[in-house]
C-alpha atoms as a PDB file:
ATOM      1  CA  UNK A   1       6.766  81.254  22.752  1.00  0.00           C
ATOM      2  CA  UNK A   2       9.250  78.901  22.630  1.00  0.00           C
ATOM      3  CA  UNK A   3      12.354  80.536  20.102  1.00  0.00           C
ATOM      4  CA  UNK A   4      13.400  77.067  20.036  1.00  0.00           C
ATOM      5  CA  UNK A   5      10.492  76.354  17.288  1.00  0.00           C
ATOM      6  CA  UNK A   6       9.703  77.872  14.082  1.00  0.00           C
ATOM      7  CA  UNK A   7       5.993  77.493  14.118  1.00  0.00           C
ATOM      8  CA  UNK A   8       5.864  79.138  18.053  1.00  0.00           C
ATOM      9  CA  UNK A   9       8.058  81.939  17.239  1.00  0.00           C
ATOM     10  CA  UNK A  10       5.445  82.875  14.344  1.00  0.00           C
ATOM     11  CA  UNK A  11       2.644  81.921  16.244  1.00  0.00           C
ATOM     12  CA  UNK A  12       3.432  84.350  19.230  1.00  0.00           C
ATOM     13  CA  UNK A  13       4.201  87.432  16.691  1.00  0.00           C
ATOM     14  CA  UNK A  14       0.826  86.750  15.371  1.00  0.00           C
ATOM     15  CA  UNK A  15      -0.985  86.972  18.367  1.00  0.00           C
ATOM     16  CA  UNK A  16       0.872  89.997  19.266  1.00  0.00           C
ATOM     17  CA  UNK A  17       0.382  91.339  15.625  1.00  0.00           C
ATOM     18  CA  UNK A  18      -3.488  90.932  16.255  1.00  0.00           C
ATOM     19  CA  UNK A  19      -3.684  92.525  19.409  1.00  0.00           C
ATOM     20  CA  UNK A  20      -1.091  95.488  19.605  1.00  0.00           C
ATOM     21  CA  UNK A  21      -0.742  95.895  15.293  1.00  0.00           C
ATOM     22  CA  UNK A  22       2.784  96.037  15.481  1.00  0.00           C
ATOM     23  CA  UNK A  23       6.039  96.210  17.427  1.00  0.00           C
ATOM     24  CA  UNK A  24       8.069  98.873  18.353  1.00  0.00           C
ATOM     25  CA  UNK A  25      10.628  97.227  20.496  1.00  0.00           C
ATOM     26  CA  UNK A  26      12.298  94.383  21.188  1.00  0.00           C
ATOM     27  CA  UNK A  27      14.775  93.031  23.318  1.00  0.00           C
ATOM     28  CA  UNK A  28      16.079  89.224  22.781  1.00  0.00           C
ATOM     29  CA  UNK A  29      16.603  87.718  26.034  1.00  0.00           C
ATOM     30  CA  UNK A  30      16.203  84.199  25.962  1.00  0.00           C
ATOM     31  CA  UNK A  31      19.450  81.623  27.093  1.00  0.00           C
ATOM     32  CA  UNK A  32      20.834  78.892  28.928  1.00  0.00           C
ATOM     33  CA  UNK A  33      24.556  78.312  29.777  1.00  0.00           C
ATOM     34  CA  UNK A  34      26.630  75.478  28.826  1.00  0.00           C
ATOM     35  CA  UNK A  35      29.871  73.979  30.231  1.00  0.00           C
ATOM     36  CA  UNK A  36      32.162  71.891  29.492  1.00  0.00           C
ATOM     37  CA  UNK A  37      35.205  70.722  27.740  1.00  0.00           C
ATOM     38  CA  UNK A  38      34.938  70.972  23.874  1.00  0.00           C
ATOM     39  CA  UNK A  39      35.856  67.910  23.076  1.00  0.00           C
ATOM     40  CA  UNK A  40      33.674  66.078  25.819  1.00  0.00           C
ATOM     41  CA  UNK A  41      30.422  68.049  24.949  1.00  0.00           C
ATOM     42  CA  UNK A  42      28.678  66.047  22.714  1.00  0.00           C
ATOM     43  CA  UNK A  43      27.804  67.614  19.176  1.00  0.00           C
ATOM     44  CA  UNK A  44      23.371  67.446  20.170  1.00  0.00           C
ATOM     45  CA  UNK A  45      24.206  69.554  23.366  1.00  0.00           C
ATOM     46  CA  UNK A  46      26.412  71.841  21.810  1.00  0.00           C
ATOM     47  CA  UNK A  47      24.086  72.252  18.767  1.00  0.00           C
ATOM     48  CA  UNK A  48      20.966  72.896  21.249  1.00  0.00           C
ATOM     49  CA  UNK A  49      23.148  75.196  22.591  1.00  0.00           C
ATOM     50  CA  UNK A  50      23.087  77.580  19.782  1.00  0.00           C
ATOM     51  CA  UNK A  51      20.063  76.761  18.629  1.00  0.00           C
ATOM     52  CA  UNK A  52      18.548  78.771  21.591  1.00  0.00           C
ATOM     53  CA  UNK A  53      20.838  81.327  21.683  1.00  0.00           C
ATOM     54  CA  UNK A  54      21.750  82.354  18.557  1.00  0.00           C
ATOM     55  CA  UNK A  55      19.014  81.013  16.105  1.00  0.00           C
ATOM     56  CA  UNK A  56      16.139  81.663  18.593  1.00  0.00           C
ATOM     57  CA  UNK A  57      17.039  85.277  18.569  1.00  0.00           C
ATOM     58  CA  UNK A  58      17.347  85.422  14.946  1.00  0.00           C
ATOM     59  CA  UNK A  59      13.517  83.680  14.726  1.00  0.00           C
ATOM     60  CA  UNK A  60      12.470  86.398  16.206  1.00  0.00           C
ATOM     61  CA  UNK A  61      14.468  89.504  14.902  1.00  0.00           C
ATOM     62  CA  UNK A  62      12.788  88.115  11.581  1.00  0.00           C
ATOM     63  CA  UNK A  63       9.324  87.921  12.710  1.00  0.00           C
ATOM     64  CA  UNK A  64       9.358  91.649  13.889  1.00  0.00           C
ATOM     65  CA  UNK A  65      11.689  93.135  11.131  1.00  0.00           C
ATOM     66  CA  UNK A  66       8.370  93.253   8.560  1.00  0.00           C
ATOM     67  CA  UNK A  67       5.923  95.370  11.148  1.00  0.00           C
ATOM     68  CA  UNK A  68       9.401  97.782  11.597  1.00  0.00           C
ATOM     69  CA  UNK A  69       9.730  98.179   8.036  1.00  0.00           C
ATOM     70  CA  UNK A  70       5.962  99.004   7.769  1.00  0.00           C
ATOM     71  CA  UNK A  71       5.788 101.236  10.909  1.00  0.00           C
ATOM     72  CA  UNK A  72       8.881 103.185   9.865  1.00  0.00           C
ATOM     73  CA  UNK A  73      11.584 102.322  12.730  1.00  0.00           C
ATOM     74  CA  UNK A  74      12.136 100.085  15.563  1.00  0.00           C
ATOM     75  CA  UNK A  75      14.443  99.361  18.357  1.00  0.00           C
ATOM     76  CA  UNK A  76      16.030  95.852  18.685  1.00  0.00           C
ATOM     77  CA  UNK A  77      18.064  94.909  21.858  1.00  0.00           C
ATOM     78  CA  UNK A  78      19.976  91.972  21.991  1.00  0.00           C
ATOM     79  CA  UNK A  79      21.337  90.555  24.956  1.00  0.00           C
ATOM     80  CA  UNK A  80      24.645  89.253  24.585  1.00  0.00           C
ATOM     81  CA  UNK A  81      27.122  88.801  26.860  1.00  0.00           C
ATOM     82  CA  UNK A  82      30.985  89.731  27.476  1.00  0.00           C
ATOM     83  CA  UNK A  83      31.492  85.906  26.850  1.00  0.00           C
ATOM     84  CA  UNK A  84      30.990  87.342  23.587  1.00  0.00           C
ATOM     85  CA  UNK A  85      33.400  89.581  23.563  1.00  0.00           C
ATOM     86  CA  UNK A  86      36.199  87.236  25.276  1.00  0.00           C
ATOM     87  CA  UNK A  87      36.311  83.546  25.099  1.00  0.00           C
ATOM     88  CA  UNK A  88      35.458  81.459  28.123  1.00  0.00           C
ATOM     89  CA  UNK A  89      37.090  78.087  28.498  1.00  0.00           C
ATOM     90  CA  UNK A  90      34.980  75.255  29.460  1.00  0.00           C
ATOM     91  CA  UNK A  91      32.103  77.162  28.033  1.00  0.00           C
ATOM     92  CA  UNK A  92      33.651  77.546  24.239  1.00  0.00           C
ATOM     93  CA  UNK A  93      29.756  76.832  22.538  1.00  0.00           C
ATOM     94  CA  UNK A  94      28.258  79.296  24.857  1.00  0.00           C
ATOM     95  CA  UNK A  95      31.077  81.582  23.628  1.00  0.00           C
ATOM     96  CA  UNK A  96      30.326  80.692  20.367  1.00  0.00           C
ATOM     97  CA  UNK A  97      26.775  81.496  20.677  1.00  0.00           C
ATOM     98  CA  UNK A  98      27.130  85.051  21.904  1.00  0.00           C
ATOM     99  CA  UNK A  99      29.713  85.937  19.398  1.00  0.00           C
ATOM    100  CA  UNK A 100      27.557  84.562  16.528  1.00  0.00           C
ATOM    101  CA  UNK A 101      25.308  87.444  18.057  1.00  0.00           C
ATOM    102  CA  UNK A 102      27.946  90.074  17.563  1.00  0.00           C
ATOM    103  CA  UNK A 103      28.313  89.591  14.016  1.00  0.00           C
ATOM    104  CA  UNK A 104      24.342  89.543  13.780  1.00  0.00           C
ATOM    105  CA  UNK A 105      23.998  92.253  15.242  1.00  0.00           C
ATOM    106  CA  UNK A 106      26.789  94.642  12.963  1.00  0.00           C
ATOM    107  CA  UNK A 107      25.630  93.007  10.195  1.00  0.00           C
ATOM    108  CA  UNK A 108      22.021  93.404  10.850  1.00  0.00           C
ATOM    109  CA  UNK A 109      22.220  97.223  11.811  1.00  0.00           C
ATOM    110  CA  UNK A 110      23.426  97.910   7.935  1.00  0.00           C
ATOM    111  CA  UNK A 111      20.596  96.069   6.295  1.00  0.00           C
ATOM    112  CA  UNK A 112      17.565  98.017   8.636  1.00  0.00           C
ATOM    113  CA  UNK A 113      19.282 101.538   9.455  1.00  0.00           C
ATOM    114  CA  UNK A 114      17.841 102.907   6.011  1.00  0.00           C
ATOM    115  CA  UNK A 115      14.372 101.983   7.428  1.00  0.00           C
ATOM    116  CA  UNK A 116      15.072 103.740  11.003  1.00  0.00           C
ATOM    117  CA  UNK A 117      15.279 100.406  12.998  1.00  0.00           C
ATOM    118  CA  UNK A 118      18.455 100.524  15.575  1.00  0.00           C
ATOM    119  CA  UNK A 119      20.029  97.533  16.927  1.00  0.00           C
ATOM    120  CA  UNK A 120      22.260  97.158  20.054  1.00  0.00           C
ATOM    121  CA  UNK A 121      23.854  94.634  21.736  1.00  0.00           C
ATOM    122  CA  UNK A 122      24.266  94.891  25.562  1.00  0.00           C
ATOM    123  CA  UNK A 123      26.979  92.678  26.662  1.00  0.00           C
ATOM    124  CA  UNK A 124      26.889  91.867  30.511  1.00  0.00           C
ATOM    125  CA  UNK A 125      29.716  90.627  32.721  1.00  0.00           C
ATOM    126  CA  UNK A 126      28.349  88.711  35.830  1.00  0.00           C
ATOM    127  CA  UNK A 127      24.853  89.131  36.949  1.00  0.00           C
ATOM    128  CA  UNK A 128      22.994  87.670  39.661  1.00  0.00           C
ATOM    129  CA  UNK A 129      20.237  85.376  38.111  1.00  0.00           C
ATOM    130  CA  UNK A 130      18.868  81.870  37.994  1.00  0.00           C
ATOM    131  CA  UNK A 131      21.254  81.427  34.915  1.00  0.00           C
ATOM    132  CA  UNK A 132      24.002  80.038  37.382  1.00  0.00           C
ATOM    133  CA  UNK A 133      21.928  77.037  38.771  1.00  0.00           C
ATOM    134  CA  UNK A 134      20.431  76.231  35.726  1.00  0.00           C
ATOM    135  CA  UNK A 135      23.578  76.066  33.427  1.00  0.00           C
ATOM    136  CA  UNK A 136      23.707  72.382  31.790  1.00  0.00           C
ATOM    137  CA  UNK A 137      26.440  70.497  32.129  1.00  0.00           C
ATOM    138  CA  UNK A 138      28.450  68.095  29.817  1.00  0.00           C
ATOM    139  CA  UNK A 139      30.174  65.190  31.475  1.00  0.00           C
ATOM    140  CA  UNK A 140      33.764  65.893  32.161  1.00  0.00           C
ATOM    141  CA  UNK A 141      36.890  63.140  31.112  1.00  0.00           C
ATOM    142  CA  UNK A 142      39.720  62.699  33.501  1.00  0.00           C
ATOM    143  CA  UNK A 143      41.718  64.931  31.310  1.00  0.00           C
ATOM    144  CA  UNK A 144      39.555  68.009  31.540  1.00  0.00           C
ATOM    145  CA  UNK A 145      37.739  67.503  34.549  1.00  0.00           C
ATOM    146  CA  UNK A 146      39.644  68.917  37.323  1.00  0.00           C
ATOM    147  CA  UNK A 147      40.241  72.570  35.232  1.00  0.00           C
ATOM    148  CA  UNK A 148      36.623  72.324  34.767  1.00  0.00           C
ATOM    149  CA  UNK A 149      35.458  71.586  37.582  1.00  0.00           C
ATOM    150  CA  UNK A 150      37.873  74.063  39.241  1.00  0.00           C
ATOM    151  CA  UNK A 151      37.447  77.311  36.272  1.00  0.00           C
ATOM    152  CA  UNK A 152      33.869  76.692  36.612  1.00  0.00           C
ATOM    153  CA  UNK A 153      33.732  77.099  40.531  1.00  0.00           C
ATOM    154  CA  UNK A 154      35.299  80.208  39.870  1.00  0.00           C
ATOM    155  CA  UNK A 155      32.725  81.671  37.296  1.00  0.00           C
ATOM    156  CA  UNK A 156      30.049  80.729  39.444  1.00  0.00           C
ATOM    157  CA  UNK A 157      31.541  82.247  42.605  1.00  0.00           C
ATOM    158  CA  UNK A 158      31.972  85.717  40.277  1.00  0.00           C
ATOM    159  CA  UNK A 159      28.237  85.416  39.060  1.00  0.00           C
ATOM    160  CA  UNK A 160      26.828  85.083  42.464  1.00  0.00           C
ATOM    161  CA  UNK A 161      28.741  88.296  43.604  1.00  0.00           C
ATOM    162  CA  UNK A 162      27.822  89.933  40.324  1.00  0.00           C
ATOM    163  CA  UNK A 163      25.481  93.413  39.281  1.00  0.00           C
ATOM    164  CA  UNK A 164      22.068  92.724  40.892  1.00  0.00           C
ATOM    165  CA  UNK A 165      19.609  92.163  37.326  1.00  0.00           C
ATOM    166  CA  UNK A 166      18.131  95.682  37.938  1.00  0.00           C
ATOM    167  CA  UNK A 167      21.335  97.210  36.243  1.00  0.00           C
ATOM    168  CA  UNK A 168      20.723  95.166  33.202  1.00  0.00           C
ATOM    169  CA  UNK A 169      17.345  96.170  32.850  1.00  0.00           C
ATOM    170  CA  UNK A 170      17.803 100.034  33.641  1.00  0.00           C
ATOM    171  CA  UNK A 171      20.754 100.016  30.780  1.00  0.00           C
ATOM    172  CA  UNK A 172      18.331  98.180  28.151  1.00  0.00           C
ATOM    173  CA  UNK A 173      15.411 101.015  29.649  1.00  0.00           C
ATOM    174  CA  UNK A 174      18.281 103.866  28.845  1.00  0.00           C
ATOM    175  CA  UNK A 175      18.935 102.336  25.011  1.00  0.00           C
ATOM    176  CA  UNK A 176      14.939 101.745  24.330  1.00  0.00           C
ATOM    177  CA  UNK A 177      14.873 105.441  25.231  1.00  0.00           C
ATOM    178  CA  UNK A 178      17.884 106.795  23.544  1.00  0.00           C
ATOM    179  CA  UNK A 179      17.993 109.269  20.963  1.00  0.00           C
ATOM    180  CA  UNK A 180      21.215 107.823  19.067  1.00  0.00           C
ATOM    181  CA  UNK A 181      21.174 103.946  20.654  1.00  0.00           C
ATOM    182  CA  UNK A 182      25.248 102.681  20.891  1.00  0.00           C
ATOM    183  CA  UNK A 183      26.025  99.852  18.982  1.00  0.00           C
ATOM    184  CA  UNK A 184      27.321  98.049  21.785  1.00  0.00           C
ATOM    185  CA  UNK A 185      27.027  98.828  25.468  1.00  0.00           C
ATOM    186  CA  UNK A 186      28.460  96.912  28.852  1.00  0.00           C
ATOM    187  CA  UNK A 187      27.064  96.173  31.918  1.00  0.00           C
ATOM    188  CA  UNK A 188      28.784  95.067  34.711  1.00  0.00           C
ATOM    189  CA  UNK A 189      31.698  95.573  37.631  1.00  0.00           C
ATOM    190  CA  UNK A 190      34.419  97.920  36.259  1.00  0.00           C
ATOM    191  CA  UNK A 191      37.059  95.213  35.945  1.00  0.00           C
ATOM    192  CA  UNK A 192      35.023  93.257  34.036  1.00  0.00           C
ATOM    193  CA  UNK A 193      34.306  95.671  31.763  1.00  0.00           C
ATOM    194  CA  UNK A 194      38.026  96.632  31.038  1.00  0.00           C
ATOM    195  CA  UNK A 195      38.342  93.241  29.899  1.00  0.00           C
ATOM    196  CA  UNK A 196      37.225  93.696  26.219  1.00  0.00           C
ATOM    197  CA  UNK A 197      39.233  97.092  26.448  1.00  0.00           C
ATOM    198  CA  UNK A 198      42.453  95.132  27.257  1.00  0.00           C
ATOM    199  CA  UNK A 199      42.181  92.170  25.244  1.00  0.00           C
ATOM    200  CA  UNK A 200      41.759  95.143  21.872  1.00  0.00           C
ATOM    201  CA  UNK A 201      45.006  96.597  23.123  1.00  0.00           C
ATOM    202  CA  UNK A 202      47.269  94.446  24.890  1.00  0.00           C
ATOM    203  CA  UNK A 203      49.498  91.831  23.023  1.00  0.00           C
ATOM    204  CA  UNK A 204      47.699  88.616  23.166  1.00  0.00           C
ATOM    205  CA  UNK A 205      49.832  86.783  24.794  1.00  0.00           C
ATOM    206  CA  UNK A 206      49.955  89.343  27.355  1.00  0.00           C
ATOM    207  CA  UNK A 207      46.483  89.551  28.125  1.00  0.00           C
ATOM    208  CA  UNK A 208      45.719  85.433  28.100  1.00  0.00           C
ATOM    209  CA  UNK A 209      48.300  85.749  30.534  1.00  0.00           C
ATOM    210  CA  UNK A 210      46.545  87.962  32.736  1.00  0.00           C
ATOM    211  CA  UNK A 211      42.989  86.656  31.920  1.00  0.00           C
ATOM    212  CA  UNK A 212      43.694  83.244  33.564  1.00  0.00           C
ATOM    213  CA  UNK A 213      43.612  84.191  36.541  1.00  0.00           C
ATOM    214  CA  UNK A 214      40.545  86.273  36.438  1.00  0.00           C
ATOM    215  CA  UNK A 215      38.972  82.958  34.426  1.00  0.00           C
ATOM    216  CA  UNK A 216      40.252  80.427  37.032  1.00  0.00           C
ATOM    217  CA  UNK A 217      42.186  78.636  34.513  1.00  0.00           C
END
């Protein structure tokens, strides 16, 4: 299905509505990455942006949320990412997309716990996928262009030396199977990880100091 589309996202659930009856489980893991400057990505792009990552996993959440309800519980997965956790320059809408998904998903775990449905939101650091080469790419003004050009060499370079995919997928395999799913769970190298940790308890300006290195910035 294509989450882009109203009509495909309920077209899909029905076809897996007539064959299976209803759905136990399901894990949101559509995406694309975006970079560039805010204010040299064009309002379409950024828009398309979200609409993919943030409103195609909502589609869907609300296509399955009915056969949950009916069937008495559910698990629901969402993949977001520790850009959601911690802003990434030169990739602010992507950022913007994946913490959209964090307030979904809190908000969303109130409304369906009463009717045994869990929701959790894994949030990776850098993982080796085809997500690197196929990141879009707004065109970059002489003001912005050599910090892009320069922060994004350095995000690439960490995703290409990032967790191989499998420990995304064994993590998502451990909440499916969980008895009490987390809220929230991280995947990734351990100093990525201490990131969100850090920016909760250091002062800020203390840790945007120390995060622009690790950002390239």
């Amino acid at each position: 299905m294509d989450v882009d589309d109203d009509r495909s996202v309920k077209a899909g659930m029905g076809e897996v509505m007539t064959e299976y009856g209803q759905v136990d489980a399901l894990v949101t893991a559509a995406g694309w990455g975006l970079s560039g400057s805010v204010e040299d990505t064009a309002i379409p792009l950024a828009k398309a942006q979200l609409e993919t990552n943030f409103w195609g996993t909502v589609r869907v959440v609300r296509e399955v949320l009915p056969s949950m309800r009916r069937s008495g519980g559910g698990r629901i997965v969402l993949m977001g990412s520790i850009g959601g956790v911690l802003g990434l320059p030169f990739q602010a809408y992507y950022s913007a997309s994946k913490f959209a998904l964090e307030g979904f998903a809190e908000a969303l775990a109130y409304e369906v716990q009463p009717f045994g449905i869990s929701v959790t939101i894994v949030e990776p650091g850098n993982v080796r996928t085809g997500f690197t080469d196929s990141r879009r790419q707004a065109p970059s003004s002489a003001p912005y262009a050599s910090a892009n050009d320069s922060t994004l060499a350095v995000m690439e370079n960490d995703e290409r030396n990032g967790v191989d995919a499998g420990k995304v997928v064994e993590v998502v395999h451990r909440v499916l199977h969980a008895r009490n799913p987390p809220r929230r769970v991280s995947v990734g190298k351990l100093d990525e990880r201490f990131g969100p940790l850090a920016k909760r308890v250091l002062p800020y300006r203390l840790f945007e100091r120390m995060a622009r290195g690790s950002l390239g910035v």
